[in-house]
C-alpha atoms as a PDB file:
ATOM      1  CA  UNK A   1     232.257 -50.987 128.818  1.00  0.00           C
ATOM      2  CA  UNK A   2     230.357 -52.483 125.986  1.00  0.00           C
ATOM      3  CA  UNK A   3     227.060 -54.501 126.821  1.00  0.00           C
ATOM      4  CA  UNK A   4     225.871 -57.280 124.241  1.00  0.00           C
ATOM      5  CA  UNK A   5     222.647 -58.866 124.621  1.00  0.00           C
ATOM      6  CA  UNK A   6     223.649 -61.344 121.581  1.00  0.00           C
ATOM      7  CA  UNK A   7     226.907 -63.072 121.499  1.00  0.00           C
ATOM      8  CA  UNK A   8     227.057 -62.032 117.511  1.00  0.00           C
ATOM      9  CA  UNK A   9     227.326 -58.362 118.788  1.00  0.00           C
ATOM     10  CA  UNK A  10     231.053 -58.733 120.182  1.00  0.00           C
ATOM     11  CA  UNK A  11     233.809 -58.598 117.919  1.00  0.00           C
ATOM     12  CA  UNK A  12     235.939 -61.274 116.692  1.00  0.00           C
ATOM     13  CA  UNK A  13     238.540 -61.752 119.094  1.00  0.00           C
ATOM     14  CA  UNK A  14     240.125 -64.196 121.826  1.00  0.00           C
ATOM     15  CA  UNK A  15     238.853 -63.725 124.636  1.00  0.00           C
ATOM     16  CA  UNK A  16     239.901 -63.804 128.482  1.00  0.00           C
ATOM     17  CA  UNK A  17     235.963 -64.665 129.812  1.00  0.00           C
ATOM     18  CA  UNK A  18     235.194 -64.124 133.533  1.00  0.00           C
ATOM     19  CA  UNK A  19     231.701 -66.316 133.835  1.00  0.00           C
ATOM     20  CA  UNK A  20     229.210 -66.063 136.450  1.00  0.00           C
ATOM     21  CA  UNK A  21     226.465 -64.618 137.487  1.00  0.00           C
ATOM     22  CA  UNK A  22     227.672 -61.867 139.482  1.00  0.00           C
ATOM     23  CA  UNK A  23     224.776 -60.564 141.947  1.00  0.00           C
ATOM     24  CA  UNK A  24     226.129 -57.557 143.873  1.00  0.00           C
ATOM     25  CA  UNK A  25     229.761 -57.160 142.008  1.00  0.00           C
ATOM     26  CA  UNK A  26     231.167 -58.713 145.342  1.00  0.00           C
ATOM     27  CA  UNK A  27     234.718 -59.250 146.803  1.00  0.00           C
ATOM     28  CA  UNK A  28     234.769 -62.609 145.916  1.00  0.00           C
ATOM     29  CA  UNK A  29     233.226 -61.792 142.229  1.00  0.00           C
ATOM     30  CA  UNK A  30     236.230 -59.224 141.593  1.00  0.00           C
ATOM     31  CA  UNK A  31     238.601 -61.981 142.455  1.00  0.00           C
ATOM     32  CA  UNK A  32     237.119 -63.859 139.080  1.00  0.00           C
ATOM     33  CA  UNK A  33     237.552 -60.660 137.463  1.00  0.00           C
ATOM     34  CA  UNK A  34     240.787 -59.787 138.673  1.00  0.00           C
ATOM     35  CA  UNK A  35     241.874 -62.755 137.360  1.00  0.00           C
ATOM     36  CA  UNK A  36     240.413 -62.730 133.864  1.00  0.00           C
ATOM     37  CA  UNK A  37     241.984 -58.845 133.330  1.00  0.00           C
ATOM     38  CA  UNK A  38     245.529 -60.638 134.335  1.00  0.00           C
ATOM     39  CA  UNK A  39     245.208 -62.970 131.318  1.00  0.00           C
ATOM     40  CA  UNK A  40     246.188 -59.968 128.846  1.00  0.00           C
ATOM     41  CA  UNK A  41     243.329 -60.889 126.204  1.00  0.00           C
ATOM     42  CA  UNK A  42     240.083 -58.701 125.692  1.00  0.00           C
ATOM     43  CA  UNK A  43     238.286 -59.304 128.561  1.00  0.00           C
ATOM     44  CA  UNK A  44     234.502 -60.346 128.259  1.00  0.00           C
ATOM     45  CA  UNK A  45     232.447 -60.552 131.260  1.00  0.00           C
ATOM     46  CA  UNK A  46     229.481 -63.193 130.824  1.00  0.00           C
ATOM     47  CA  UNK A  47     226.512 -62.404 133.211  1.00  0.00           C
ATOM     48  CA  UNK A  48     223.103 -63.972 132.992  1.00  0.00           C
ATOM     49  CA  UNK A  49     219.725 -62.273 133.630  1.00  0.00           C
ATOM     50  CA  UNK A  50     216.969 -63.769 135.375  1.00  0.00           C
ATOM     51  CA  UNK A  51     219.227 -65.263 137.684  1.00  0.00           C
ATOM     52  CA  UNK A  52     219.518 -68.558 136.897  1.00  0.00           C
ATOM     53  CA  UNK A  53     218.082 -69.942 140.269  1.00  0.00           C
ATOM     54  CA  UNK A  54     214.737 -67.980 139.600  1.00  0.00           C
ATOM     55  CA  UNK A  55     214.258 -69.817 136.381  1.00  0.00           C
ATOM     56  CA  UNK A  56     214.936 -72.954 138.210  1.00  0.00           C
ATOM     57  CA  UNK A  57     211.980 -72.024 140.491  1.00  0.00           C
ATOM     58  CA  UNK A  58     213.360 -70.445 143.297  1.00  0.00           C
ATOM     59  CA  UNK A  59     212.818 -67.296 145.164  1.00  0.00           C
ATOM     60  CA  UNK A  60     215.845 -64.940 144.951  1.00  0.00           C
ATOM     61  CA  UNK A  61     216.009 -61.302 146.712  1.00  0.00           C
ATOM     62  CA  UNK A  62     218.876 -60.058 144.565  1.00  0.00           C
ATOM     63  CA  UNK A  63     221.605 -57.703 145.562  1.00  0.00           C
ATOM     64  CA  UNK A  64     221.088 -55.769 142.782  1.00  0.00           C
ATOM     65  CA  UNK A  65     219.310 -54.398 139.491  1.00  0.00           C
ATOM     66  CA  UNK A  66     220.820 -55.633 136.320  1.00  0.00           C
ATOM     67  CA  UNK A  67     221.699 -51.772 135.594  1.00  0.00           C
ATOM     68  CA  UNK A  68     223.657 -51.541 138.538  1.00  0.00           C
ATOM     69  CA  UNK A  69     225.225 -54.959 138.125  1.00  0.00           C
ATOM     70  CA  UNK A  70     226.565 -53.479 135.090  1.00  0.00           C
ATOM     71  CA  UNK A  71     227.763 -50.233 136.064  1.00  0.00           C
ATOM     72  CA  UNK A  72     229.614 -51.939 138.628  1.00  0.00           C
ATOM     73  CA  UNK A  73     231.361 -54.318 136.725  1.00  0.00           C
ATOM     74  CA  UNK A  74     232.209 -51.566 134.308  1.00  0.00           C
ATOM     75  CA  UNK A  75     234.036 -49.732 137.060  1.00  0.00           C
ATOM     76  CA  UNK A  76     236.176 -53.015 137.493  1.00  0.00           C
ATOM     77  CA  UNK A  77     237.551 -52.378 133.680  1.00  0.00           C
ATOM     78  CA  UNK A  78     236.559 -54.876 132.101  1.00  0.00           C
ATOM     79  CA  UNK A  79     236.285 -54.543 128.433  1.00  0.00           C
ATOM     80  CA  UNK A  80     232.543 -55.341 127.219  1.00  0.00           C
ATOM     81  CA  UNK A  81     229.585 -57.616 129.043  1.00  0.00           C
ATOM     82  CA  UNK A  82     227.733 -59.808 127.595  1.00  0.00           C
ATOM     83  CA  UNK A  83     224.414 -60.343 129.466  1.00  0.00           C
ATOM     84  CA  UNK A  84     222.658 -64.327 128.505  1.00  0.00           C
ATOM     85  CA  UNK A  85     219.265 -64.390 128.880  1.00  0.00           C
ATOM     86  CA  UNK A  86     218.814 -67.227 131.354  1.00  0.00           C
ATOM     87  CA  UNK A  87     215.932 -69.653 129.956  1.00  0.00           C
ATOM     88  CA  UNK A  88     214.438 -73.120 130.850  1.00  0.00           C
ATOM     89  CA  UNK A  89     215.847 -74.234 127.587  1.00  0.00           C
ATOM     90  CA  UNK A  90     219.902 -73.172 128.658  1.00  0.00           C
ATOM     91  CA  UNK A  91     219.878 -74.427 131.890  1.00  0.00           C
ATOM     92  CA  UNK A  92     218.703 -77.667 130.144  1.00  0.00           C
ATOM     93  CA  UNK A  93     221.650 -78.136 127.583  1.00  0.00           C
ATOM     94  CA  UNK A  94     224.358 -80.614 128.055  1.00  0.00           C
ATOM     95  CA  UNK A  95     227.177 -78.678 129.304  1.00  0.00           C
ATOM     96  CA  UNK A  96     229.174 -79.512 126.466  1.00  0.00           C
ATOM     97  CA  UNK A  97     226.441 -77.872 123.654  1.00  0.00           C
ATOM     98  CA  UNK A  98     226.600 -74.928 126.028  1.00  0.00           C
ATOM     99  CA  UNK A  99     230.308 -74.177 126.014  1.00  0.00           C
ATOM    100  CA  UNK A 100     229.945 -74.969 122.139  1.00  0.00           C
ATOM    101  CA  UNK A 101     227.230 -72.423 121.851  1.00  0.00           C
ATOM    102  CA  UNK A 102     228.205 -69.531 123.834  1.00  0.00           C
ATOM    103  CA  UNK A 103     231.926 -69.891 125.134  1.00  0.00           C
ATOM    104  CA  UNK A 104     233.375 -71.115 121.340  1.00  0.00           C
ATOM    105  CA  UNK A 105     230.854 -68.900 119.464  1.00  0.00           C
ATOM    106  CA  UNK A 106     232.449 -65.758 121.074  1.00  0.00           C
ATOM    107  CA  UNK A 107     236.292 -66.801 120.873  1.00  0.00           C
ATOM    108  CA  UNK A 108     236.646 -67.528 124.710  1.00  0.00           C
ATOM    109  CA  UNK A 109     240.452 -68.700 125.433  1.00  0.00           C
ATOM    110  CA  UNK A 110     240.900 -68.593 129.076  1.00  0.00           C
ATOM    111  CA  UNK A 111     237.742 -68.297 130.720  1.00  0.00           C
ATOM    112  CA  UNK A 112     237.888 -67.765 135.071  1.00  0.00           C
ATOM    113  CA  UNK A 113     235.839 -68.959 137.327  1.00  0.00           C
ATOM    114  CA  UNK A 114     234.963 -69.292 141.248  1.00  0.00           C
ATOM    115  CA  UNK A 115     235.819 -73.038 141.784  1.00  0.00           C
ATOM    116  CA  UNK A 116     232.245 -73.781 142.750  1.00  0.00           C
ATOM    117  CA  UNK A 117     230.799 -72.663 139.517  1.00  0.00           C
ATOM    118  CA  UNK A 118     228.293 -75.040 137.802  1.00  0.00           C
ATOM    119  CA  UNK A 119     226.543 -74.784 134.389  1.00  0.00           C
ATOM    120  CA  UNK A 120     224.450 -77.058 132.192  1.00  0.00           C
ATOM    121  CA  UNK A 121     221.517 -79.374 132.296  1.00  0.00           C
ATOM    122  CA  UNK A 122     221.568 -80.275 136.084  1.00  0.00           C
ATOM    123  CA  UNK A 123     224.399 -78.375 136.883  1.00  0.00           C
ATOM    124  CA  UNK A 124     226.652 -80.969 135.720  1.00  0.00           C
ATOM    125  CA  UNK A 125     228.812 -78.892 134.002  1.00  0.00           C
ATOM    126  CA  UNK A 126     232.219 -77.956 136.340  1.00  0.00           C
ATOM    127  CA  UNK A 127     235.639 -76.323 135.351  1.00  0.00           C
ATOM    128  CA  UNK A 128     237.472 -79.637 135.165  1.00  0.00           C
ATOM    129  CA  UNK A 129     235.203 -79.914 131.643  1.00  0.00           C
ATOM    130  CA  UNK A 130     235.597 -76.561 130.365  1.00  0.00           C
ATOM    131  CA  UNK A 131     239.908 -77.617 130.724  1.00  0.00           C
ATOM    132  CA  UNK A 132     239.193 -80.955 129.027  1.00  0.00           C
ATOM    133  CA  UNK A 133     237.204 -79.103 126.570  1.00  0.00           C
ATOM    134  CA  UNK A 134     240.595 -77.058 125.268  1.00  0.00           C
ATOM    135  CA  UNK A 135     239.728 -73.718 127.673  1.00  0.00           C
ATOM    136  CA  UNK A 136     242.532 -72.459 129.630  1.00  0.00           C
ATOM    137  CA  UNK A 137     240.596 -72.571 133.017  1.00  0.00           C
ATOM    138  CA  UNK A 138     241.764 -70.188 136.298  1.00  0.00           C
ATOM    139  CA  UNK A 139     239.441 -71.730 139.293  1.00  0.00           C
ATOM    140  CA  UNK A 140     239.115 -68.634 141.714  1.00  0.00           C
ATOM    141  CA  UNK A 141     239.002 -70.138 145.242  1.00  0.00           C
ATOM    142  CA  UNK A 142     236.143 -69.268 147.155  1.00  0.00           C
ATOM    143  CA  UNK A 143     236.790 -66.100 149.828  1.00  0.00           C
ATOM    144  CA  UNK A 144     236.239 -67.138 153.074  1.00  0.00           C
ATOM    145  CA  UNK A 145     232.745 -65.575 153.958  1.00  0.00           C
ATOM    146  CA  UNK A 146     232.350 -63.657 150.840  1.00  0.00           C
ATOM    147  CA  UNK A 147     228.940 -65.051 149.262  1.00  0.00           C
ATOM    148  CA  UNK A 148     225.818 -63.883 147.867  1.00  0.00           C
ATOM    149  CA  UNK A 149     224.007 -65.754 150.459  1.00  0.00           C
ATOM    150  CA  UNK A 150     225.755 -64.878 153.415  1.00  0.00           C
ATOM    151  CA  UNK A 151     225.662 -60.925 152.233  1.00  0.00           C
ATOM    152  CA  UNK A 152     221.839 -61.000 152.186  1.00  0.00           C
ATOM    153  CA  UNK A 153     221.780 -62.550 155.915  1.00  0.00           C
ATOM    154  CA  UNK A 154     223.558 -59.370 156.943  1.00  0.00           C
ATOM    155  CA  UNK A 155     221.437 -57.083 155.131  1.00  0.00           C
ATOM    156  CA  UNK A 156     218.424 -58.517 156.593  1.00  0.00           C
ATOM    157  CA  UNK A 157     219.657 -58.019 160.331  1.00  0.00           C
ATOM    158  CA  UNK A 158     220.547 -54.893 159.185  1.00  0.00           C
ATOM    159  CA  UNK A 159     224.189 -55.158 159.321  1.00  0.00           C
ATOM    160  CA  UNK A 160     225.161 -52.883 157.168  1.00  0.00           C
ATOM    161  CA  UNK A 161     228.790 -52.247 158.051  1.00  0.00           C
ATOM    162  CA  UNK A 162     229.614 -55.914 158.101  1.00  0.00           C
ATOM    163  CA  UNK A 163     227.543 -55.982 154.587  1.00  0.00           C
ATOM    164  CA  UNK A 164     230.500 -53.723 153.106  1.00  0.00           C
ATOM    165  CA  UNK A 165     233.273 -54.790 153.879  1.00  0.00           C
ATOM    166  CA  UNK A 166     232.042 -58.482 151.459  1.00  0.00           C
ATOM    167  CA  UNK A 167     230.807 -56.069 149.054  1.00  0.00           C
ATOM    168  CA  UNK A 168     234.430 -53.823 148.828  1.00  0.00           C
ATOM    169  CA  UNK A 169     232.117 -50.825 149.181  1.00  0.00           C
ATOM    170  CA  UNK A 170     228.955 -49.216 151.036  1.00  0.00           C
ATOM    171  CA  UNK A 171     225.759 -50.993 151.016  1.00  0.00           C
ATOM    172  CA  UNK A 172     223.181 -49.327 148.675  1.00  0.00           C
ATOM    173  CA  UNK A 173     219.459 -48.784 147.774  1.00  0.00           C
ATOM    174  CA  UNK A 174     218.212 -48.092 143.983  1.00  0.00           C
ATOM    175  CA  UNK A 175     215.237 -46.397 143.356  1.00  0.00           C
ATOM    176  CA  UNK A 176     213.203 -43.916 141.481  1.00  0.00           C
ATOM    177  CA  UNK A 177     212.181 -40.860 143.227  1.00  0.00           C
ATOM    178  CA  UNK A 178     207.321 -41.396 143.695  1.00  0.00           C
ATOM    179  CA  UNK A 179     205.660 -39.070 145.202  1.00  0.00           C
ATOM    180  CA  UNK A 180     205.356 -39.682 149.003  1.00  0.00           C
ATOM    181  CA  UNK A 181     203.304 -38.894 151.934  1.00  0.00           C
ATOM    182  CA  UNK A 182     205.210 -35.662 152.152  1.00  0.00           C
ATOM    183  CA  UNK A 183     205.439 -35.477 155.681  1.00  0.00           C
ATOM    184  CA  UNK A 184     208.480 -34.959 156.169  1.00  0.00           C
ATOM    185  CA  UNK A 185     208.651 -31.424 154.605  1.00  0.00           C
ATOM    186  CA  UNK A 186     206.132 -30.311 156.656  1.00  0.00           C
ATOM    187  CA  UNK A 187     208.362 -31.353 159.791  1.00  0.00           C
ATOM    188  CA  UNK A 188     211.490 -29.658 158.279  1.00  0.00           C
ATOM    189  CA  UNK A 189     213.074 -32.507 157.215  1.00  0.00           C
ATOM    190  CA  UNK A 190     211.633 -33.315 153.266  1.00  0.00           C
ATOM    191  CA  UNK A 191     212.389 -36.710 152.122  1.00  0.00           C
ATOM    192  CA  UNK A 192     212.551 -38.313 148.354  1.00  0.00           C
ATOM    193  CA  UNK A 193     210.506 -41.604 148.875  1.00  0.00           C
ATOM    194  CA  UNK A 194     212.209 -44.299 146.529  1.00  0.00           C
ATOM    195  CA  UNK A 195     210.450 -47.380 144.946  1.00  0.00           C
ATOM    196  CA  UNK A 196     212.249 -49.930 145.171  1.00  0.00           C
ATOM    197  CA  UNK A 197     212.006 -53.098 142.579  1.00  0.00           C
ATOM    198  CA  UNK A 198     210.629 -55.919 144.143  1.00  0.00           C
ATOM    199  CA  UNK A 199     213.210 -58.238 143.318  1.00  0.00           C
ATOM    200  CA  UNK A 200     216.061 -56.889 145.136  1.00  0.00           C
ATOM    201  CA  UNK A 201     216.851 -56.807 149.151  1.00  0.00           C
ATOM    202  CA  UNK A 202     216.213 -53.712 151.059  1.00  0.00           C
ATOM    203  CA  UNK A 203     217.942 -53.803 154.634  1.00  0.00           C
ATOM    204  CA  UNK A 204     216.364 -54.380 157.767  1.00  0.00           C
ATOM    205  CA  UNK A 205     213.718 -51.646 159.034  1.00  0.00           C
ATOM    206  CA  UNK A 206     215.102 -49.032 160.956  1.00  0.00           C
ATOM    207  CA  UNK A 207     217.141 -45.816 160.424  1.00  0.00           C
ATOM    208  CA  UNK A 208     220.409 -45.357 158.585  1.00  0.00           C
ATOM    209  CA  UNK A 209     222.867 -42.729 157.673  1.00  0.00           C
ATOM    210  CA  UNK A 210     224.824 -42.573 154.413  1.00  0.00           C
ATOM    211  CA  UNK A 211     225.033 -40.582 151.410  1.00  0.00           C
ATOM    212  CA  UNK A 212     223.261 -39.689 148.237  1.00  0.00           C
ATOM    213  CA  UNK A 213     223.864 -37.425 145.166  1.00  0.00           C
ATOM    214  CA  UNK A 214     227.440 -36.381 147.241  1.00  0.00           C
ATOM    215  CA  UNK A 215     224.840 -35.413 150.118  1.00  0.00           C
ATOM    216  CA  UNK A 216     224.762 -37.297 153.525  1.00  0.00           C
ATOM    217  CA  UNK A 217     221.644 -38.411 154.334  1.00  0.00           C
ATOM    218  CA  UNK A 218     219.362 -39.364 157.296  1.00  0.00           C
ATOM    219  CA  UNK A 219     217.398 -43.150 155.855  1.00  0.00           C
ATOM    220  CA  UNK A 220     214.469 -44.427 157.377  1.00  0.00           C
ATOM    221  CA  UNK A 221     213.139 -47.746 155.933  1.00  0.00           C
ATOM    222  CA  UNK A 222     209.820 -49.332 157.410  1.00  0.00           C
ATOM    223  CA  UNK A 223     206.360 -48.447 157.737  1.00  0.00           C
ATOM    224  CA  UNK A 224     206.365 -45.096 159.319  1.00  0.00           C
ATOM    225  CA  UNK A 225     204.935 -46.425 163.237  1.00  0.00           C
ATOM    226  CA  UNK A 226     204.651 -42.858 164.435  1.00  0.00           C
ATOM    227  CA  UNK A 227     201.893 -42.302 161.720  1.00  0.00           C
ATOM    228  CA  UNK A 228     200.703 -46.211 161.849  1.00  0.00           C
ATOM    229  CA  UNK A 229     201.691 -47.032 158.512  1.00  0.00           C
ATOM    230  CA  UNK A 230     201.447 -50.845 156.694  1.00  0.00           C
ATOM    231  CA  UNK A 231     203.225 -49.445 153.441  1.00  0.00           C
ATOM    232  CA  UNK A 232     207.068 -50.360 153.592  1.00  0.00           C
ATOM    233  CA  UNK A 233     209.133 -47.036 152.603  1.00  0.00           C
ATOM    234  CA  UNK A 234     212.305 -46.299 151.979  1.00  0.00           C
ATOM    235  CA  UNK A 235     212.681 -42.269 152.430  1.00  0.00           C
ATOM    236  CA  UNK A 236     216.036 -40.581 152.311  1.00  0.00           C
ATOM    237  CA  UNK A 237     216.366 -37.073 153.589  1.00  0.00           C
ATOM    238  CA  UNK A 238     219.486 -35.228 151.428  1.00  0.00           C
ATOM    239  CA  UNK A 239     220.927 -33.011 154.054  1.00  0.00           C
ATOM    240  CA  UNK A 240     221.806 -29.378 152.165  1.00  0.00           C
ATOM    241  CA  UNK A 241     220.452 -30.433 149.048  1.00  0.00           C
ATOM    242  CA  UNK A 242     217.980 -28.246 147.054  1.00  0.00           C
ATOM    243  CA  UNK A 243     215.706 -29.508 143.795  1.00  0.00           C
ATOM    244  CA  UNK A 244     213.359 -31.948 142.383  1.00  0.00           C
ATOM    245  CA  UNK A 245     214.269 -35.256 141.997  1.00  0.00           C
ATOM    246  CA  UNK A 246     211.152 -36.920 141.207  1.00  0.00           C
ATOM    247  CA  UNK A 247     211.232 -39.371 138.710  1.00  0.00           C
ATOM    248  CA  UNK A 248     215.049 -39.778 138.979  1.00  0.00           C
ATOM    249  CA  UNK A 249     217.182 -42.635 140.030  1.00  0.00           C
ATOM    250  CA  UNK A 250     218.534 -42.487 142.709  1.00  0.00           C
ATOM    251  CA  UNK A 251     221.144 -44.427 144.708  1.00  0.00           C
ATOM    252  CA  UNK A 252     221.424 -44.326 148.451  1.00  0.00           C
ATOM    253  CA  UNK A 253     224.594 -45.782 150.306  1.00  0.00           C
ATOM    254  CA  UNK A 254     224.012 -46.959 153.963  1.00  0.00           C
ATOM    255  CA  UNK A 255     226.634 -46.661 156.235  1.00  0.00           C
ATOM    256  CA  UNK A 256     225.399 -47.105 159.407  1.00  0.00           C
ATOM    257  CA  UNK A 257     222.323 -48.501 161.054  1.00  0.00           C
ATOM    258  CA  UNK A 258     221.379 -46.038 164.375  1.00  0.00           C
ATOM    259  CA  UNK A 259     218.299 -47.344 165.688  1.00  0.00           C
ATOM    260  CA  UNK A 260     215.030 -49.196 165.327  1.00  0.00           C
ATOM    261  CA  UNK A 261     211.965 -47.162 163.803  1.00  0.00           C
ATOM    262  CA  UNK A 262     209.393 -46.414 166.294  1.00  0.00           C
ATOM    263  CA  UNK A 263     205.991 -44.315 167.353  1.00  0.00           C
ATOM    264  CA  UNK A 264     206.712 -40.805 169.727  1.00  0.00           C
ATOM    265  CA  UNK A 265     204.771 -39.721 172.835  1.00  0.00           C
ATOM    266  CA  UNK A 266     204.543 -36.433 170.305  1.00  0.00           C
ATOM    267  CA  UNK A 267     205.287 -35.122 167.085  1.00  0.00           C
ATOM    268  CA  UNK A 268     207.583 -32.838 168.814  1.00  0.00           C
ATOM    269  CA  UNK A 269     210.144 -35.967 170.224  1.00  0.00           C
ATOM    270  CA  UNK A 270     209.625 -36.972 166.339  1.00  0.00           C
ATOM    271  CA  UNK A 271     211.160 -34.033 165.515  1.00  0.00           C
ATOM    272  CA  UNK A 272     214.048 -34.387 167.577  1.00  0.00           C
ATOM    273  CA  UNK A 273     214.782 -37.431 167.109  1.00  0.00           C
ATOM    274  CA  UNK A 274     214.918 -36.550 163.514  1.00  0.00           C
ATOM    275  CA  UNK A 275     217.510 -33.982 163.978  1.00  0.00           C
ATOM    276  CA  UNK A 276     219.746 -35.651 166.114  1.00  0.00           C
ATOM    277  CA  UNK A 277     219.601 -38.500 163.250  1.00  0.00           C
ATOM    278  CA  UNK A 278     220.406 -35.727 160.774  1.00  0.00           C
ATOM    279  CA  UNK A 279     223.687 -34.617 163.526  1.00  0.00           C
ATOM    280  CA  UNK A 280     224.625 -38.357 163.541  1.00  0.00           C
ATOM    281  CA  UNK A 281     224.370 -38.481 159.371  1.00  0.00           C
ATOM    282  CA  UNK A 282     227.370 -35.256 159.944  1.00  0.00           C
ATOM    283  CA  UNK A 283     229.446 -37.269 161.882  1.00  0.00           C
ATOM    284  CA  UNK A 284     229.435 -40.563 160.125  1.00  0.00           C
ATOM    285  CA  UNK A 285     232.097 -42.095 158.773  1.00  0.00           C
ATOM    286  CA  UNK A 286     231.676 -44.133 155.275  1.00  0.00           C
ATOM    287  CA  UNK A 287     232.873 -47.569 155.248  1.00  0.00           C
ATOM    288  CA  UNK A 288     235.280 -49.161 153.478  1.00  0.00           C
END
């Protein structure tokens, strides 16, 4: 998939223009996109970075990193991206100037949308305009459930399972690979300690099983109790694997949520408790 940053770096053509902000790729988000691919045209995917709510002074925990965003609406097929920096200045154009300067500039012919998108100077802006504007308009209706907002309520009680099925896939945690405590190697168990960007939801605390790098892996995510940690952490442990991964991204599904993290009478229950997380990481079964 092609990613533009300017809308002069797409090709002449009509487009079929799925439009939306599109934090964490979700069901409901493929449904727009679904429905843009059906039109036949080249298919343009309009995104904006910062989310447009931060701009408009609001705290956001996103669902994901632009990067990932963008892989993941690559693997729905559409044809190119084009990612709209989200300014003060956009969000305060009529909605008219902005179709004129984005959605005309780039040739946009049938543009889809979820029926509760809004756009322009005090989110005036609604499909019903784009269609009297000459677009041929597909409202997506909303699916029941399937929403940004009630996806991050899940993720921070921790339900990860019910998390996945809204997203069409496992839950999952981006980081780069920082050096770490590295405790856990002298237990037996070594772990890849991932930073996180602060921007984007982790889960609950507690410990997980899922899958990294084709390896299932044992996921603990709090503040290390057992040692009295303060530091949130988010340490994978790659069953079977072998190397160096720091300084690599890394991407860790969560399947499952086992327990709560807590302190042991002894580093020995620790240690046991580790490995019967490691057995249940074996057994699990990946969602969706």
């Amino acid at each position: 998939m092609n990613v533009a940053r300017h809308p002069e770096e797409l090709p002449t053509a009509d487009r079929a223009v799925a439009l939306g902000s599109f934090d964490g790729v979700h069901v409901g988000h493929r449904r727009v996109l679904e429905t843009a691919r059906a039109a036949g045209l080249r298919t343009t995917v309009v995104t904006f970075w910062p989310h447009p709510r931060i701009v408009l002074g609001n705290r956001v925990e996103l669902l994901t990193t632009l990067d990932r965003r963008l892989e993941l609406l690559a693997e729905t097929g559409m044809d190119e991206a084009l990612v709209v920096e989200f300014t003060s200045e956009l969000a305060r154009l009529d909605p008219r100037e902005f179709a004129e300067s984005l959605l005309d500039r780039i040739g946009a012919r049938v543009i889809a949308v979820g029926e509760n998108f809004r756009f322009g100077h005090g989110a005036s802006g609604t499909p019903a305009l784009l269609d009297e504007l000459g677009f041929d308009v597909h409202q997506v209706p909303l699916l029941e459930g399937a929403s940004s907002t009630r996806i991050r309520q899940l993720l921070q009680a921790g339900e990860v399972e019910g998390a996945a099925k809204l997203f069409g896939r496992p839950v999952e945690v981006e980081g780069v690979v920082v050096l770490g405590h590295q405790r856990g190697g002298t237990l037996g168990y070594p772990t890849a300690n991932l930073d996180v960007s602060a921007d984007v939801i982790v889960p609950a605390y507690g410990i997980y099983v899922g899958s990294a790098l084709g390896h299932r892996a044992a996921v603990s995510i709090g503040v290390n109790p057992h040692y009295g940690g303060s530091e949130r952490r988010i340490e994978p442990y790659l069953i079977d694997f072998e190397g160096d991964l720091y300084g690599e991204r890394l991407i860790v599904e969560l399947w499952q949520r086992l327990r709560d993290e807590r302190a042991f009478g002894s580093e020995e229950e620790l240690v046991a408790q580790m490995a019967a997380d490691v057995e249940a990481a074996r057994l699990a079964q990946r969602p969706v």
